[in-house]
C-alpha atoms as a PDB file:
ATOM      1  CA  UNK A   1     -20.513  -7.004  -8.156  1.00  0.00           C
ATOM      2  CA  UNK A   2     -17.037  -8.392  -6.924  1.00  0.00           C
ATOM      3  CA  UNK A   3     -15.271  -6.491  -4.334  1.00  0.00           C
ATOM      4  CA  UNK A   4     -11.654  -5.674  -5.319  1.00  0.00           C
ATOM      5  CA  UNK A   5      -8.561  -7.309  -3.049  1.00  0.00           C
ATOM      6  CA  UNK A   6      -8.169  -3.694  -2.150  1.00  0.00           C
ATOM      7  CA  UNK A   7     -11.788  -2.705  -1.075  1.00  0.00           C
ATOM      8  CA  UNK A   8     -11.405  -5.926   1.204  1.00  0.00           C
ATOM      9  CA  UNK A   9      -8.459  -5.390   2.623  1.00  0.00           C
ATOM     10  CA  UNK A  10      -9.827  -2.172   3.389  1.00  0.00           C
ATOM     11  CA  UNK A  11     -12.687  -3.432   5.247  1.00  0.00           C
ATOM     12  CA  UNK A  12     -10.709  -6.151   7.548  1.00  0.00           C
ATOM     13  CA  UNK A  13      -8.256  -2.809   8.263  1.00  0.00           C
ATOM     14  CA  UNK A  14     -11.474  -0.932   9.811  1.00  0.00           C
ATOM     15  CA  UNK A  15     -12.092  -4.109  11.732  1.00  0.00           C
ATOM     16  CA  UNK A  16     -12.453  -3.547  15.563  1.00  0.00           C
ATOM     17  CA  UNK A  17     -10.538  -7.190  16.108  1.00  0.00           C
ATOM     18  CA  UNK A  18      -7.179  -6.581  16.325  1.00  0.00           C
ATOM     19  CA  UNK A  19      -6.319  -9.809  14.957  1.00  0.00           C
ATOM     20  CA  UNK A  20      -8.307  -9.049  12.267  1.00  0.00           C
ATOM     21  CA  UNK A  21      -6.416  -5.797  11.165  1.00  0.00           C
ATOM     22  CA  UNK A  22      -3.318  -6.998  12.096  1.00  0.00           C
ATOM     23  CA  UNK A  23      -3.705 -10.133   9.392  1.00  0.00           C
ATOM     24  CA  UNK A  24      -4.680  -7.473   7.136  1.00  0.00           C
ATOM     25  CA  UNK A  25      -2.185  -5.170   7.501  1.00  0.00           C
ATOM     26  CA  UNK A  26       0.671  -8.229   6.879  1.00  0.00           C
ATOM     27  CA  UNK A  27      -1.796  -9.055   3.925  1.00  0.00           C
ATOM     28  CA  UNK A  28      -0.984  -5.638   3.124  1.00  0.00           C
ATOM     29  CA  UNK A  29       2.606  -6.413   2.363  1.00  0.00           C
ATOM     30  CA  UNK A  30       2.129  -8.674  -0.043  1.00  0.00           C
ATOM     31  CA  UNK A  31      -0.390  -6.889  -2.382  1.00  0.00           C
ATOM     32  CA  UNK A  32       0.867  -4.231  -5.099  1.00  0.00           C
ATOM     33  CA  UNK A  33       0.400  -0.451  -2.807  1.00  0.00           C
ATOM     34  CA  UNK A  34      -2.831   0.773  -3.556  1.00  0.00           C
ATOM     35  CA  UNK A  35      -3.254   4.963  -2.196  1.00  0.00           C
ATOM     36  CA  UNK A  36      -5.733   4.090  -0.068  1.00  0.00           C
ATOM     37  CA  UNK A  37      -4.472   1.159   1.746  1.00  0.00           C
ATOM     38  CA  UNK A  38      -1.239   3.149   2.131  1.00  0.00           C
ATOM     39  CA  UNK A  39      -3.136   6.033   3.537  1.00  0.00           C
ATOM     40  CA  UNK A  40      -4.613   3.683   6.419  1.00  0.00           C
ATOM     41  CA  UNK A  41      -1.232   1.940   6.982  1.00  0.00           C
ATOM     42  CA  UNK A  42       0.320   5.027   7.345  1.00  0.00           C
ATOM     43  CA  UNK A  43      -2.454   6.207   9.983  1.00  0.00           C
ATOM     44  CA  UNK A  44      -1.594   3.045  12.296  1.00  0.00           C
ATOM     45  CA  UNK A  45       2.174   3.470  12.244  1.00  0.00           C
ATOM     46  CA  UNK A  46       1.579   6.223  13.807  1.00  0.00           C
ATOM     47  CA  UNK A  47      -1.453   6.394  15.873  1.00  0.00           C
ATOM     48  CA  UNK A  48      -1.854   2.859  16.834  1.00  0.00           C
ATOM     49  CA  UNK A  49      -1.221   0.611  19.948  1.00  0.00           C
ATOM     50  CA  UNK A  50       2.369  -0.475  19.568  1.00  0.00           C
ATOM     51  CA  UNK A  51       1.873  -4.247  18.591  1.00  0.00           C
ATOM     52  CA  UNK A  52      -0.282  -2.356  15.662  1.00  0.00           C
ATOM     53  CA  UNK A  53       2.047  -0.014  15.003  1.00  0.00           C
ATOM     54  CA  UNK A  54       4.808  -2.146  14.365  1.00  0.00           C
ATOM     55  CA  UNK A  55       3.245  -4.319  11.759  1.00  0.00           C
ATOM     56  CA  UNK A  56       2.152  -1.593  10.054  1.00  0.00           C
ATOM     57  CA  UNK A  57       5.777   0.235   9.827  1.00  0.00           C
ATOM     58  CA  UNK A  58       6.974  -3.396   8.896  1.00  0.00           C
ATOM     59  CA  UNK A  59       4.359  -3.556   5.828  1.00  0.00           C
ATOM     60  CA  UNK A  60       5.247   0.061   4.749  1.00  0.00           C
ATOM     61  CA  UNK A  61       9.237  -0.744   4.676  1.00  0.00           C
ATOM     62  CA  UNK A  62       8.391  -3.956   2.308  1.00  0.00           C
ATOM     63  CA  UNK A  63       5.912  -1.720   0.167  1.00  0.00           C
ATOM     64  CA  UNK A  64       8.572   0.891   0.247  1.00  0.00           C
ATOM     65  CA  UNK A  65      10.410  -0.699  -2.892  1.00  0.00           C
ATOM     66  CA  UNK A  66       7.612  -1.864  -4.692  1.00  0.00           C
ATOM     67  CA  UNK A  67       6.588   2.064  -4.742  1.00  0.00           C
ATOM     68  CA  UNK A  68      10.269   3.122  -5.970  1.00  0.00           C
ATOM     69  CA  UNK A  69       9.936   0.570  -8.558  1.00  0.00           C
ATOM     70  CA  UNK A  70       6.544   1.501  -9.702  1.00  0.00           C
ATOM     71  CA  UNK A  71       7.367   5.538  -9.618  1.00  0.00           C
ATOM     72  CA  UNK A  72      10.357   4.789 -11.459  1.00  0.00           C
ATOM     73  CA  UNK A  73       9.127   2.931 -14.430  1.00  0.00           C
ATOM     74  CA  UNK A  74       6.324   5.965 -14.634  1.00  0.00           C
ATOM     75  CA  UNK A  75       9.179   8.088 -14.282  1.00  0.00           C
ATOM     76  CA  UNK A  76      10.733   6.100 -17.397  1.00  0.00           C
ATOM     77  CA  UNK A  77       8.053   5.630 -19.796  1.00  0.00           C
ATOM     78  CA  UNK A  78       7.018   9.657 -19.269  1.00  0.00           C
ATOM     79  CA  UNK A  79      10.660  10.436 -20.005  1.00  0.00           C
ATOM     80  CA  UNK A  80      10.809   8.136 -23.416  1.00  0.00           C
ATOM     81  CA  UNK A  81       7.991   9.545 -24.332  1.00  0.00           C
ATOM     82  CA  UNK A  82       9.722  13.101 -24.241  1.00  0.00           C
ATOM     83  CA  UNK A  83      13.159  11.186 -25.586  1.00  0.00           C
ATOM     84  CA  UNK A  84      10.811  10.288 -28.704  1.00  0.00           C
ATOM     85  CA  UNK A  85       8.142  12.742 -29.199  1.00  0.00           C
ATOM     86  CA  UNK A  86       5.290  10.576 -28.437  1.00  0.00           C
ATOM     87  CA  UNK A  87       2.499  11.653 -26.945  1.00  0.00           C
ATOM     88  CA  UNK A  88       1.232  10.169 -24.000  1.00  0.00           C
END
């Protein structure tokens, strides 16, 4: 069985290398946010070294609007469902 992107990236971000998490956590940026990845991102910008900490703030402000985007298109397709009485 095939691990997903996610479960990967989740396994170089629990690497002791730092190089290793920190190429993770910019590989971070450029995937779609999944909770748990988030979660652990969110853990080093704040209790990290600061070289660590700053990539992972960095990765959070440019998953920041792929978040808004995604929560607002839920947002939208729960309120047209409302709009036209379909059930979802």
């Amino acid at each position: 069985m095939e691990k997903t992107p996610e479960e990967i990236l989740l396994e170089e971000l629990a690497s002791p290398k730092k190089s290793v998490k920190v190429a993770a956590i910019v590989k971070a940026a450029k995937l779609s946010p999944d909770p748990k990845v988030l979660a652990v991102l969110q853990e080093f910008a704040v209790g990290s070294d600061k070289e660590t900490a700053l990539f992972a703030k960095n990765a959070l402000s440019r998953l920041r609007p792929k978040l808004e985007k995604d929560q607002a298109s839920s947002n939208l397709a729960r309120y047209d469902g409302i709009r036209y009485g379909s059930s979802s």
